[in-house]
C-alpha atoms as a PDB file:
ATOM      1  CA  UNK A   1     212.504  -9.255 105.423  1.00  0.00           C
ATOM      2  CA  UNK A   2     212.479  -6.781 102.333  1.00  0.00           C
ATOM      3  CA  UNK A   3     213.128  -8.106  98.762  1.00  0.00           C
ATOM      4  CA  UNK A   4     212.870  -5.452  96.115  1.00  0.00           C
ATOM      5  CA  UNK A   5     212.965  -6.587  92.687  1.00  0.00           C
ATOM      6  CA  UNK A   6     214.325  -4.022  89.982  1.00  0.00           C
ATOM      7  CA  UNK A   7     211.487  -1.240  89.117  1.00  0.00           C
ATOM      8  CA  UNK A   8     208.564  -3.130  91.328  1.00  0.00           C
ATOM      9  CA  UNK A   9     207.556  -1.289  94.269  1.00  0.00           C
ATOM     10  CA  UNK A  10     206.862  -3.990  96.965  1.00  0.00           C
ATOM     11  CA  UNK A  11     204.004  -5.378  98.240  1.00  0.00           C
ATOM     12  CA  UNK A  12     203.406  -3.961 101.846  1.00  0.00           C
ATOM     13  CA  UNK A  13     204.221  -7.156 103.342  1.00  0.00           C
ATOM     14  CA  UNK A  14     206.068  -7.954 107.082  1.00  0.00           C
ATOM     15  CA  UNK A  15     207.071 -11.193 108.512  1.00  0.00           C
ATOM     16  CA  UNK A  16     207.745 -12.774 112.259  1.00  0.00           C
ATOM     17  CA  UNK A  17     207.953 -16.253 114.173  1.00  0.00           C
ATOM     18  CA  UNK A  18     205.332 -17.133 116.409  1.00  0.00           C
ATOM     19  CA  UNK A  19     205.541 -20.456 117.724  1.00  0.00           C
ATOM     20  CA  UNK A  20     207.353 -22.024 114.956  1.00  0.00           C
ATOM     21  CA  UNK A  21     205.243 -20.673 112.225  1.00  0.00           C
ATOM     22  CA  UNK A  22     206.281 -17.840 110.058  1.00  0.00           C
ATOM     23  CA  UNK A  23     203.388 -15.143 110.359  1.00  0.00           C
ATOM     24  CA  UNK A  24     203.282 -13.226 106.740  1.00  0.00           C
ATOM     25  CA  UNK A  25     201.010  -9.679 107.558  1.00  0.00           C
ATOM     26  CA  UNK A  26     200.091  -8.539 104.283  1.00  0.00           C
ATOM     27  CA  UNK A  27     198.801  -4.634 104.556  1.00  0.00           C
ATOM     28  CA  UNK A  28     196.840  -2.420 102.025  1.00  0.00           C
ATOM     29  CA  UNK A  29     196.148  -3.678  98.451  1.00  0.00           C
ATOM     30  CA  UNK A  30     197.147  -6.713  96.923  1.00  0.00           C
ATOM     31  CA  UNK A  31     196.969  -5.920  93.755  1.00  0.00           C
ATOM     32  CA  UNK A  32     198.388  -7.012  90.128  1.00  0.00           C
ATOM     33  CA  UNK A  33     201.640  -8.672  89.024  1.00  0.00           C
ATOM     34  CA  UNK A  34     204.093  -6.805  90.549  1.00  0.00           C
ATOM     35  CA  UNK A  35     202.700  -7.626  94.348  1.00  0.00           C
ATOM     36  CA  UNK A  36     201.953 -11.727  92.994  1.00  0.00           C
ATOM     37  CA  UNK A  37     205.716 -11.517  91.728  1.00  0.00           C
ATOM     38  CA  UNK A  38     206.839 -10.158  94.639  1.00  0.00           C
ATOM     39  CA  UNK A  39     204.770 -12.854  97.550  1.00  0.00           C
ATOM     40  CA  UNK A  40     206.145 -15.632  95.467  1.00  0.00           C
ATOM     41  CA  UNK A  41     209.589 -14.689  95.714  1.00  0.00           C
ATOM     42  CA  UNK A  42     208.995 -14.092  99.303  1.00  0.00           C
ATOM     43  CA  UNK A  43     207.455 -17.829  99.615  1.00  0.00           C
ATOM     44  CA  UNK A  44     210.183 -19.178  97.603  1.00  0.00           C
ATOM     45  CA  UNK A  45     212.230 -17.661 100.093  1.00  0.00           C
ATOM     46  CA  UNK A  46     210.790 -18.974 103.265  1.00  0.00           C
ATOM     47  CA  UNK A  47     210.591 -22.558 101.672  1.00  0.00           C
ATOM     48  CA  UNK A  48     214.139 -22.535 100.941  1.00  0.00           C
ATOM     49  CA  UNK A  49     215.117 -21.739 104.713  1.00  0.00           C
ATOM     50  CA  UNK A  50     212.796 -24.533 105.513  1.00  0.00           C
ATOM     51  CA  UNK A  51     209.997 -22.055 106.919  1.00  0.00           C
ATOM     52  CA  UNK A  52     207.290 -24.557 105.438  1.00  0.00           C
ATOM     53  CA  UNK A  53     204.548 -23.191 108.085  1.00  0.00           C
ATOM     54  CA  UNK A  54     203.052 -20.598 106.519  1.00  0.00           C
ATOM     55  CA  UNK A  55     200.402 -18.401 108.226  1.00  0.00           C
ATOM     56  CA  UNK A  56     198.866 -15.059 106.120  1.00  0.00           C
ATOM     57  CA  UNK A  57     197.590 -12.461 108.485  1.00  0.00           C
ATOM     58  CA  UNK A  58     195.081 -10.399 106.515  1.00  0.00           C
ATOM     59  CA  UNK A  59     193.690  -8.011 108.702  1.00  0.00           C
ATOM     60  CA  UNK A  60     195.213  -4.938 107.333  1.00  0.00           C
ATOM     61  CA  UNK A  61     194.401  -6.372 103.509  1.00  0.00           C
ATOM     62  CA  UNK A  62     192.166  -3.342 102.470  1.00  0.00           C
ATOM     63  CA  UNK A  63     192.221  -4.474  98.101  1.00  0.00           C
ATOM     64  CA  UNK A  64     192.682  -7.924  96.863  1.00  0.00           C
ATOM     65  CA  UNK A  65     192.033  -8.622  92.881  1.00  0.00           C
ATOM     66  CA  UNK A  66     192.443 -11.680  90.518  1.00  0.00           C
ATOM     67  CA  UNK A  67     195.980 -11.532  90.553  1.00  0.00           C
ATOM     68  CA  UNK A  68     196.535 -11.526  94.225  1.00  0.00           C
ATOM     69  CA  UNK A  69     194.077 -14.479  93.900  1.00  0.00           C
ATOM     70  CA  UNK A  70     196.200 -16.166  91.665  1.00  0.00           C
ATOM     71  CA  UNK A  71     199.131 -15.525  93.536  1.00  0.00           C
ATOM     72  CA  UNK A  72     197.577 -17.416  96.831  1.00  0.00           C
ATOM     73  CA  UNK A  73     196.718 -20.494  94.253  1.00  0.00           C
ATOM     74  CA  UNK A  74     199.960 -20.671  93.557  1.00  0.00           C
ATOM     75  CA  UNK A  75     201.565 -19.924  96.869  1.00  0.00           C
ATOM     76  CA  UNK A  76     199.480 -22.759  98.502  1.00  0.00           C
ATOM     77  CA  UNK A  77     200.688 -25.109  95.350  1.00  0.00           C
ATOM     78  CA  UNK A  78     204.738 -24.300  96.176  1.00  0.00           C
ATOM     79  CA  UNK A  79     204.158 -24.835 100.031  1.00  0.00           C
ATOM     80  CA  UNK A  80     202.284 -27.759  99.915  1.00  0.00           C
ATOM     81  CA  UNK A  81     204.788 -29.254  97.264  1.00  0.00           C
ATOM     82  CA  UNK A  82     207.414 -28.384  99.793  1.00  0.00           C
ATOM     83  CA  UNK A  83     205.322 -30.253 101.847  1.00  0.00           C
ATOM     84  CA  UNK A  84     204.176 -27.128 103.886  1.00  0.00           C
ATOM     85  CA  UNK A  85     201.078 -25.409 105.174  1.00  0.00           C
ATOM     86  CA  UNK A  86     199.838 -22.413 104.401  1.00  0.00           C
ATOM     87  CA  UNK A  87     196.413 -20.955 106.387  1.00  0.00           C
ATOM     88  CA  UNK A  88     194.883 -17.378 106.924  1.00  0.00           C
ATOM     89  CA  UNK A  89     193.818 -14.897 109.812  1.00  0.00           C
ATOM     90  CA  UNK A  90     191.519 -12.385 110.049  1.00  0.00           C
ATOM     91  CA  UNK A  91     190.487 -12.194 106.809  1.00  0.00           C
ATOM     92  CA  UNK A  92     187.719  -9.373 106.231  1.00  0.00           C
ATOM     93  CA  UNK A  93     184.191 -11.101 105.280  1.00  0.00           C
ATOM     94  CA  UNK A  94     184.387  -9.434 101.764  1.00  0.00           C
ATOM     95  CA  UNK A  95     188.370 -11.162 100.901  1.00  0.00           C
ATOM     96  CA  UNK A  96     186.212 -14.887 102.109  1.00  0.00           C
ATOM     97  CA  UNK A  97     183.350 -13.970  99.687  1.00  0.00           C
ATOM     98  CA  UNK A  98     186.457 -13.924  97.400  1.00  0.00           C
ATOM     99  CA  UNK A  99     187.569 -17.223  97.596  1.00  0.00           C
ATOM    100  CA  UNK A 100     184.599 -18.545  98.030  1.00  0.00           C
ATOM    101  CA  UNK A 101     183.558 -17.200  94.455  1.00  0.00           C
ATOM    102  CA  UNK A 102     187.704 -18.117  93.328  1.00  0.00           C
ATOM    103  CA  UNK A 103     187.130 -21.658  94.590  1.00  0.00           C
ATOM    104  CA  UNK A 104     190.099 -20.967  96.644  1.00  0.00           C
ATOM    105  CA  UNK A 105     188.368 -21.579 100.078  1.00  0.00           C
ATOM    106  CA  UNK A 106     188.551 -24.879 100.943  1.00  0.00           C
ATOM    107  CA  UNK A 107     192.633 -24.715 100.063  1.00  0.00           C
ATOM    108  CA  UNK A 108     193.443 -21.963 103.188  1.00  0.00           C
ATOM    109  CA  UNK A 109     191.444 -23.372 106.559  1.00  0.00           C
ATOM    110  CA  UNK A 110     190.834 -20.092 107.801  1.00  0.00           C
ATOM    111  CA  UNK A 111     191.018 -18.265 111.708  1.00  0.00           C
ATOM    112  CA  UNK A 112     189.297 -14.619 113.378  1.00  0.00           C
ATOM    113  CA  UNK A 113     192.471 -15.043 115.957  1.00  0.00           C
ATOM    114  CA  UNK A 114     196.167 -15.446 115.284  1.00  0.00           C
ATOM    115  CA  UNK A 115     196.876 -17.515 118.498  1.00  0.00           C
ATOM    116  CA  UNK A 116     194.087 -19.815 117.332  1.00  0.00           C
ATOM    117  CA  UNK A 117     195.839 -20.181 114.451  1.00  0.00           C
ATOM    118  CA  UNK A 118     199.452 -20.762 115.282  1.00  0.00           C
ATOM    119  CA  UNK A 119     197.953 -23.590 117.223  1.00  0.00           C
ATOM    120  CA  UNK A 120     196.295 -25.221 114.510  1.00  0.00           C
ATOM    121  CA  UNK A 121     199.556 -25.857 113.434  1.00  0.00           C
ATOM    122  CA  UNK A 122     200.667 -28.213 116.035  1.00  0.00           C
ATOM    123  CA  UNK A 123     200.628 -31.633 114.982  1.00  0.00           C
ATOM    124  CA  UNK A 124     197.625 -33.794 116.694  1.00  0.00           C
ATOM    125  CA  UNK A 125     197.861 -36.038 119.292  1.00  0.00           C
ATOM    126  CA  UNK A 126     197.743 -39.783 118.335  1.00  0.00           C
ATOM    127  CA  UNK A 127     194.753 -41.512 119.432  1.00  0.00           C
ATOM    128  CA  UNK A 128     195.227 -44.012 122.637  1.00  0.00           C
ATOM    129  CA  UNK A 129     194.816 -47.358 122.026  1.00  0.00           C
ATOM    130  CA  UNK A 130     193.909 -49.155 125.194  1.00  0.00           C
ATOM    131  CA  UNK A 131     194.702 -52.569 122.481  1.00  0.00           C
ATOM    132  CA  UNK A 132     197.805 -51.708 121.695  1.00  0.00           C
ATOM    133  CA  UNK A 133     198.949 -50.435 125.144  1.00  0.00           C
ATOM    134  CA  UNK A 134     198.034 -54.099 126.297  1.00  0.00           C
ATOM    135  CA  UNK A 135     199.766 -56.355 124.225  1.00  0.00           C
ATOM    136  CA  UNK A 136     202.999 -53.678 124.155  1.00  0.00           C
ATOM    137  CA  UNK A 137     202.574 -55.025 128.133  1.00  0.00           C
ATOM    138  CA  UNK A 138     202.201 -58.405 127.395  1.00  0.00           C
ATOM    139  CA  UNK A 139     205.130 -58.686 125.223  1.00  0.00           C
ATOM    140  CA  UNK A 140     207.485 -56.726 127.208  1.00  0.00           C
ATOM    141  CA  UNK A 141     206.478 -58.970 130.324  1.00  0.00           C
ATOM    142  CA  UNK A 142     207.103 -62.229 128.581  1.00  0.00           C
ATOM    143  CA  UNK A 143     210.390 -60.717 127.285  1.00  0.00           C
ATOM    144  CA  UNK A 144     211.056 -59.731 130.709  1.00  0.00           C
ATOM    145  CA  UNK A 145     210.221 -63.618 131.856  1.00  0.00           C
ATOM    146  CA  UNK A 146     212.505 -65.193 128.727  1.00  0.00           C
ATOM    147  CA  UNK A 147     214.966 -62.983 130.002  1.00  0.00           C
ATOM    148  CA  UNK A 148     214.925 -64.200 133.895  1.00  0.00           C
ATOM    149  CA  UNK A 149     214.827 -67.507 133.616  1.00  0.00           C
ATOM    150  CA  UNK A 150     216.385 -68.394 130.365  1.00  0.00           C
ATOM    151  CA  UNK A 151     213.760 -70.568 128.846  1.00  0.00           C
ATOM    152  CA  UNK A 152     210.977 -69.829 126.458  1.00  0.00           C
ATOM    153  CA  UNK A 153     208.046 -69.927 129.258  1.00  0.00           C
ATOM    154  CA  UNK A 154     207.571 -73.718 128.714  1.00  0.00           C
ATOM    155  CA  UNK A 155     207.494 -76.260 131.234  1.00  0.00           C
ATOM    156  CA  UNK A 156     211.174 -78.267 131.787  1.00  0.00           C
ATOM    157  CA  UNK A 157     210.854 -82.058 130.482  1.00  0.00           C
ATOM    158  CA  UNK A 158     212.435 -84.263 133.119  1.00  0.00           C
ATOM    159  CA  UNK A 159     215.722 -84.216 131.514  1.00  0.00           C
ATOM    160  CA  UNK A 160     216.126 -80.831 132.213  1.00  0.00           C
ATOM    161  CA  UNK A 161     214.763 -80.980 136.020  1.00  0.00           C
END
């Protein structure tokens, strides 16, 4: 996907599905308003096709600045307001030093492999309860017992026998 917007010249920026999770590689620099404009709109975008799964690849990132910082503040503010997820890969040890320093760390759970990643994604598995399993049994079995005989479980008085 391409947007251009009037007399900006786009952020180097390319986009696929893997695993239900749009995958956004962003390449070179990331750098002033024009390339912050420009992810937004992108974002915006993807959240109003209901892409809410947001995964930034930044291995070919060379140049990040305050800006671009900003920009990923406010990206992770629209997706998680959409009720979304946004997360990073392969981010060079220099761009985490960066939000480390930005404060911005602890908002993008970060990854060294995209597959890794795309899996975080995946919603957990609920915990077993061995509890709840057992009385799920025990109600279905005296439903299944009402249901048989046609009494509550209770012993018939002598009028009934």
């Amino acid at each position: 996907m391409l947007v251009v917007i009037k007399g900006i010249m786009p952020l180097q920026l390319e986009q696929h599905q893997s695993g239900g999770v749009t995958v956004l590689r962003i390449s070179k620099k990331f750098v002033g308003e024009p390339d912050s404009a420009y992810l937004l709109v992108v974002i915006d975008q993807l959240i109003a096709s209901g892409k809410k799964d947001l995964l930034l690849n930044l291995r070919e990132l060379t140049e990040i600045d305050n800006a671009g910082l900003g920009a990923l503040a406010e990206a992770h503010a629209k997706v998680t307001a959409a009720d979304g997820v946004i997360k990073i890969v392969n981010a060079a040890q220099r761009h985490i030093d960066l939000l480390i320093l930005s404060q911005l760390a602890p908002l993008f759970p970060s990854f060294n492999d995209e597959d890794e990643a795309v899996k975080s994604f995946a919603p957990e598995p609920k915990p077993f309860d061995i509890l709840e399993f057992v009385r799920e049994v025990n109600e279905e079995q005296q439903g299944q017992q009402l249901g048989a005989d046609g009494n509550s479980g209770q012993q018939p008085t002598p009028e009934q026998r």
